[in-house]
N, C-alpha and C. Protein backbone atom coordinates (compact mmCIF):
# COMPACT_ATOMS: atom_id res chain seq x y z
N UNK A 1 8.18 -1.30 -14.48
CA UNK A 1 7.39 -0.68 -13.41
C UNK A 1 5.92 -0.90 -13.72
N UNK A 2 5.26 -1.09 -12.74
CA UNK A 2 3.89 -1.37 -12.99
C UNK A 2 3.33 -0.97 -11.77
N UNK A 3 1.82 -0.51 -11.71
CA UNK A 3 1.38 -0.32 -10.56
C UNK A 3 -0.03 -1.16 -10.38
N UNK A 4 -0.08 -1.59 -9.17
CA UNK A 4 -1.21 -2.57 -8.64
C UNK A 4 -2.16 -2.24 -7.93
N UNK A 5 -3.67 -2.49 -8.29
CA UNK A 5 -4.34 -1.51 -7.40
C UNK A 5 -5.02 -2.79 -6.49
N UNK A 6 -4.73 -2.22 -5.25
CA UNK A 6 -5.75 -2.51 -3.73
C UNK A 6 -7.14 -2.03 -3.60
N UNK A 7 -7.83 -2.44 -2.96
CA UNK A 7 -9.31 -2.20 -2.72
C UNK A 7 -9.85 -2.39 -1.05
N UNK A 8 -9.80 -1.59 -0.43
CA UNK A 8 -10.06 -1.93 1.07
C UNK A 8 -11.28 -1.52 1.26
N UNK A 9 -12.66 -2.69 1.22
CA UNK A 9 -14.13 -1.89 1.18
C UNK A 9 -14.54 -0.58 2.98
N UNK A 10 -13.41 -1.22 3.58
CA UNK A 10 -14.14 -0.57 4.70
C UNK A 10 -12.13 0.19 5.20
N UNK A 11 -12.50 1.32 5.90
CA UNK A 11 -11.37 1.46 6.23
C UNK A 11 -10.81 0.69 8.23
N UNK A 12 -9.91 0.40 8.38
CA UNK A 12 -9.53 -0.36 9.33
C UNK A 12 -8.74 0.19 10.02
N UNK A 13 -8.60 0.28 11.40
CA UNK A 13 -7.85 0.89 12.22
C UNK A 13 -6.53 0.50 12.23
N UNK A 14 -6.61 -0.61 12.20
CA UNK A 14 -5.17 -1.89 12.17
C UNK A 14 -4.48 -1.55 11.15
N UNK A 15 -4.77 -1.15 9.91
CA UNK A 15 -4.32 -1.62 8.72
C UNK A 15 -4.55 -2.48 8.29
N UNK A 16 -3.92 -3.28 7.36
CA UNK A 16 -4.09 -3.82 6.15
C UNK A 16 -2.95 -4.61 6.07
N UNK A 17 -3.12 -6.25 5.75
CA UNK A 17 -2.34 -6.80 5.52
C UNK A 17 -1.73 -6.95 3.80
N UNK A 18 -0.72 -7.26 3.15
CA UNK A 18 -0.24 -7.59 1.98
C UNK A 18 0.73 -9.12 2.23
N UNK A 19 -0.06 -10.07 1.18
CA UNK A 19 0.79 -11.48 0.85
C UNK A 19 2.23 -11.06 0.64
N UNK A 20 3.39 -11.83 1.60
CA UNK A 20 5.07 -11.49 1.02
C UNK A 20 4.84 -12.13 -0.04
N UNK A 21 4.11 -13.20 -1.01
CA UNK A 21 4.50 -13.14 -2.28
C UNK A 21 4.00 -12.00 -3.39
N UNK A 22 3.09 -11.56 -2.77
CA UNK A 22 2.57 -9.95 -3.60
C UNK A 22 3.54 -9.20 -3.64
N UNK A 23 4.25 -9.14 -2.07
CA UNK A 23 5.13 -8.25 -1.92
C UNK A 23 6.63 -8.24 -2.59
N UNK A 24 6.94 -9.09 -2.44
CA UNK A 24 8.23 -9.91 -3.33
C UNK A 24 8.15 -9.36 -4.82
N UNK A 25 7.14 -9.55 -5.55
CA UNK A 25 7.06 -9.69 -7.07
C UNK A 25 6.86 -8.39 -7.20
N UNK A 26 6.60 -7.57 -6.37
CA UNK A 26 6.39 -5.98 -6.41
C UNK A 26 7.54 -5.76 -6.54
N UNK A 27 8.52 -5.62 -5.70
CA UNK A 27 9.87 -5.59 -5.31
C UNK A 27 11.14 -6.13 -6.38
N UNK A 28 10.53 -7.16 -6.99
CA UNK A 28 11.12 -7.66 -8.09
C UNK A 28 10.90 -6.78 -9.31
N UNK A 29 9.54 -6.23 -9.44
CA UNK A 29 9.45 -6.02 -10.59
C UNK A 29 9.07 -4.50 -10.42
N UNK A 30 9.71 -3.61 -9.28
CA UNK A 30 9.64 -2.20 -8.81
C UNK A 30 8.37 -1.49 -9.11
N UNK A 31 7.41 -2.56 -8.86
CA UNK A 31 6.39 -2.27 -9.02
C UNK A 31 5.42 -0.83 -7.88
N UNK A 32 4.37 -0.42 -7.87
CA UNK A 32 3.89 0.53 -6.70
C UNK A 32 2.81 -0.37 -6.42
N UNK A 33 2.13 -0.13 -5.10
CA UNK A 33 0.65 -0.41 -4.60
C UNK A 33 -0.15 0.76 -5.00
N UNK A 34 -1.15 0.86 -5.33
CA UNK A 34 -2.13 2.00 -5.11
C UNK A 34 -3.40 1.32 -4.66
N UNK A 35 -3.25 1.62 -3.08
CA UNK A 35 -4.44 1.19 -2.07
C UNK A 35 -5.65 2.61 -2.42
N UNK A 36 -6.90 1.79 -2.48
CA UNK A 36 -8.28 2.79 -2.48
C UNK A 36 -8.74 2.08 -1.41
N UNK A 37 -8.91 3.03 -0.58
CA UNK A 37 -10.65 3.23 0.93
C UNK A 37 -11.22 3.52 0.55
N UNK A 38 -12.38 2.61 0.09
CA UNK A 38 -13.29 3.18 -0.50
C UNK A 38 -14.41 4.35 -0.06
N UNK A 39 -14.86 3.64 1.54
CA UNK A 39 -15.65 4.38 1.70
C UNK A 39 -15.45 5.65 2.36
N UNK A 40 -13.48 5.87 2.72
CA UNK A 40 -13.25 7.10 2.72
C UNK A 40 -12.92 8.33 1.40
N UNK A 41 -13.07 7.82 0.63
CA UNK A 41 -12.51 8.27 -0.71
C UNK A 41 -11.08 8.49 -0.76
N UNK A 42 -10.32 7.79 -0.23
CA UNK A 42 -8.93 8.15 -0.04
C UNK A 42 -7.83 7.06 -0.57
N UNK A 43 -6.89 7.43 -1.08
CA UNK A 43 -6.01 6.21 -0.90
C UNK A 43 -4.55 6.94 -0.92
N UNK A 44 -4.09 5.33 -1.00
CA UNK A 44 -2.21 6.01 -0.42
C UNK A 44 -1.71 5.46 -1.61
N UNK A 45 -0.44 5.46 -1.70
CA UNK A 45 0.96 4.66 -3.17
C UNK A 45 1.65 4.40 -2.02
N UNK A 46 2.19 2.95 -2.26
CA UNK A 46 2.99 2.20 -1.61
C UNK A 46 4.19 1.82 -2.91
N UNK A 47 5.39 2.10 -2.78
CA UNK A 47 6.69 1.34 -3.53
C UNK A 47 7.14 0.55 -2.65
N UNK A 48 7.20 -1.01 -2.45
CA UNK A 48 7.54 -1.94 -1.81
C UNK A 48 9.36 -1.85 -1.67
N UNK A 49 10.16 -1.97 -2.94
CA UNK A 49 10.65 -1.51 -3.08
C UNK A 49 11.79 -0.42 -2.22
N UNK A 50 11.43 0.75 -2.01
CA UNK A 50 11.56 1.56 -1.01
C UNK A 50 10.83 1.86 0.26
N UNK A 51 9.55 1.61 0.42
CA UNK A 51 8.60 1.86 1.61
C UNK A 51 8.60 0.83 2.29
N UNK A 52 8.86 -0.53 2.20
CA UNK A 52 8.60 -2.04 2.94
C UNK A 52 10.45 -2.68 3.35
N UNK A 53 11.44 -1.77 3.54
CA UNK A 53 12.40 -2.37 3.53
C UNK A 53 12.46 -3.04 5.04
N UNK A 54 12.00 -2.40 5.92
CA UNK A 54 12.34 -2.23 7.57
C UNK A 54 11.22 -3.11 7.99
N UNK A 55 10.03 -3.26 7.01
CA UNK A 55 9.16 -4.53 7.41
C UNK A 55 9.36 -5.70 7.55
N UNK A 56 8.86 -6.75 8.83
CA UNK A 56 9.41 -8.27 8.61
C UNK A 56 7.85 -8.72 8.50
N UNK A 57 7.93 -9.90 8.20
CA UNK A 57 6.85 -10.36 7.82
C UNK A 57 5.86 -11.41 9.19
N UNK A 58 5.33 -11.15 9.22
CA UNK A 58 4.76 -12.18 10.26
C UNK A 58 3.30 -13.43 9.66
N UNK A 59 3.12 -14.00 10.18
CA UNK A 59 2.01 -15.09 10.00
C UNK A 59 0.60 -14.68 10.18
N UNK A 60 -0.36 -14.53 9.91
CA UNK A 60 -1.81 -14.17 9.85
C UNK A 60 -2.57 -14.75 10.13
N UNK A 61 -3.21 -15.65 11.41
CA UNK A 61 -4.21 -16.55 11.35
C UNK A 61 -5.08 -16.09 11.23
N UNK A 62 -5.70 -15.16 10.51
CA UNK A 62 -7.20 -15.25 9.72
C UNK A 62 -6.69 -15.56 8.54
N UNK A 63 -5.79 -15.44 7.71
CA UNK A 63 -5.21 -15.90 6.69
C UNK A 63 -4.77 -17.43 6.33
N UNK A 64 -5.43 -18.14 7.30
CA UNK A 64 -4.82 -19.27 7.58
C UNK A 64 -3.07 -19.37 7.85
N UNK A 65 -2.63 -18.42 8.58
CA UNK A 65 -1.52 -18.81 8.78
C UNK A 65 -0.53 -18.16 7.52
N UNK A 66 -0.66 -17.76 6.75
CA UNK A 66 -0.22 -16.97 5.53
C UNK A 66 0.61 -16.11 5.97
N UNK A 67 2.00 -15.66 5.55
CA UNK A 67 3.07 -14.97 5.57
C UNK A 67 2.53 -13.45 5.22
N UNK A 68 2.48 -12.60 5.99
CA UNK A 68 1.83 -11.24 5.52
C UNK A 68 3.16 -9.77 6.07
N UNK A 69 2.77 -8.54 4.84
CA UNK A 69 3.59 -7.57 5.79
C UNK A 69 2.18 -7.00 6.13
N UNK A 70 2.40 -6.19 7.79
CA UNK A 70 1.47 -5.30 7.89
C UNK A 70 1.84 -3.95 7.56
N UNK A 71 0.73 -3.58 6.76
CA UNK A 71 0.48 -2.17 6.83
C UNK A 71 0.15 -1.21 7.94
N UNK A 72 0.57 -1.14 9.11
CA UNK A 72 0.04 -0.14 9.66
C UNK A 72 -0.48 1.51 9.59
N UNK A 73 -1.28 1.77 10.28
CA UNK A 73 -1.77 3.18 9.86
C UNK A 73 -0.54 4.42 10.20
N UNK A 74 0.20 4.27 11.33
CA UNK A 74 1.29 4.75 11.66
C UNK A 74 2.56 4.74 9.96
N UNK A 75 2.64 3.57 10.07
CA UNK A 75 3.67 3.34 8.38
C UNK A 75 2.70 4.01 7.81
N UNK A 76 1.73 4.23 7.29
CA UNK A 76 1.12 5.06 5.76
C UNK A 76 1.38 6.36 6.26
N UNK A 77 1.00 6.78 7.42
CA UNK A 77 1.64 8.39 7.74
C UNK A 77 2.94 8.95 7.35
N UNK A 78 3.77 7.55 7.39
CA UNK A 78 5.31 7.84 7.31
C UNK A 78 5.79 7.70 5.89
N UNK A 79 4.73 7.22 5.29
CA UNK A 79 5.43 7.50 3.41
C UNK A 79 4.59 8.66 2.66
N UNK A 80 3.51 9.58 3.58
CA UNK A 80 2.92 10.25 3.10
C UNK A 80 1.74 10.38 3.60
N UNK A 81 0.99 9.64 4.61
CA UNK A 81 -0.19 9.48 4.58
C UNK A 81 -1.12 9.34 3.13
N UNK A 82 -2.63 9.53 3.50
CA UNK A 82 -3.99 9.50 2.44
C UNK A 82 -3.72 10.43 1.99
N UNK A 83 -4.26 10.17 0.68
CA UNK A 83 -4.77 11.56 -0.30
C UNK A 83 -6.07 11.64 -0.53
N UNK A 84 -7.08 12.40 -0.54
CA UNK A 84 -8.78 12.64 -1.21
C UNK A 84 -8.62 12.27 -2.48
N UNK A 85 -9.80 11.43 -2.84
CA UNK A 85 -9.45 11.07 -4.45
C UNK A 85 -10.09 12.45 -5.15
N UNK A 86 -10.79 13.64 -4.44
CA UNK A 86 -10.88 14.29 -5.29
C UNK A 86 -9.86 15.44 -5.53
N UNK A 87 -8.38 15.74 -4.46
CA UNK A 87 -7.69 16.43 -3.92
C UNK A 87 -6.39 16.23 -5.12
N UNK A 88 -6.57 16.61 -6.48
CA UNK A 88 -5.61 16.37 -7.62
C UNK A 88 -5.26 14.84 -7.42
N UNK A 89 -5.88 14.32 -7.98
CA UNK A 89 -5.82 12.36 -7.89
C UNK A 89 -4.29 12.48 -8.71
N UNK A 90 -4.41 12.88 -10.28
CA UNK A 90 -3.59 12.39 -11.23
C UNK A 90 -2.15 12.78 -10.76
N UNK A 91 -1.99 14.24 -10.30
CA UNK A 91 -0.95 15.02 -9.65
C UNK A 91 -0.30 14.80 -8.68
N UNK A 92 -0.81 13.68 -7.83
CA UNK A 92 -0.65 12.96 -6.37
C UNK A 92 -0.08 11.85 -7.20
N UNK A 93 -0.94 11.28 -7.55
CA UNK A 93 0.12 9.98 -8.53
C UNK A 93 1.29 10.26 -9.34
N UNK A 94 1.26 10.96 -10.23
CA UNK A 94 2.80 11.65 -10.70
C UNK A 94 3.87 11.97 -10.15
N UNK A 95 3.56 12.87 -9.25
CA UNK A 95 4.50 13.04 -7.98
C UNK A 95 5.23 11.82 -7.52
N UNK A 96 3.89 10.80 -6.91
CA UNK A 96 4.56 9.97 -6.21
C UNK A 96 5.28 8.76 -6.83
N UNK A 97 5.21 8.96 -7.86
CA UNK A 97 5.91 7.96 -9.14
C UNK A 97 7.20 8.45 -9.63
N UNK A 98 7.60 9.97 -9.42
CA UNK A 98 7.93 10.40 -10.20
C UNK A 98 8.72 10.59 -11.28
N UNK A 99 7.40 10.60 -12.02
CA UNK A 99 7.05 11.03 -13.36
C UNK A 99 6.92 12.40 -13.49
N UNK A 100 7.81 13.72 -13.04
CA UNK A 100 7.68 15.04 -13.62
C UNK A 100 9.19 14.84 -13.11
């Protein structure tokens, strides 16, 4: 298990795309996402794993055409929505790992 951290400088209405080979090797290796907004102070935990099963992947032409899952803002509501990074950061991560 390992966890991978995201960096989204601006937050986006759309969501957020992830490479299926990011996604794959997550999945392989039951890895988590931990997405930060930065300039909302917020972020979410993604387990590919369990949270990306019902996702298909589509093509990205700003990506040049690149195989992507989307993140929608609707899907992050549905594994939990945001957390405040100042709103028990470590305790939000434990939980959602869980590790207690």
């Amino acid at each position: 298990m390992g966890i991978e951290l995201q960096i989204a400088r601006e937050a986006l209405k759309s969501g957020y795309d992830m490479k299926v080979t990011k996604v794959k090797r997550a999945i392989n290796n039951d890895s988590y996402f931990l997405w930060v907004i930065i300039p909302e102070h917020a972020f979410f935990i993604l387990r590919p794993r369990m949270d990306m099963t019902n996702i298909l992947p589509k093509a990205n032409p700003l990506w040049g055409g690149k195989m992507v899952y989307h993140i929608s803002q609707q899907f992050i509501l549905n594994i939990g929505g945001y957390s405040k990074m100042k709103d028990n950061f470590i305790d939000t991560i434990i939980a959602k790992l869980g590790l207690l």
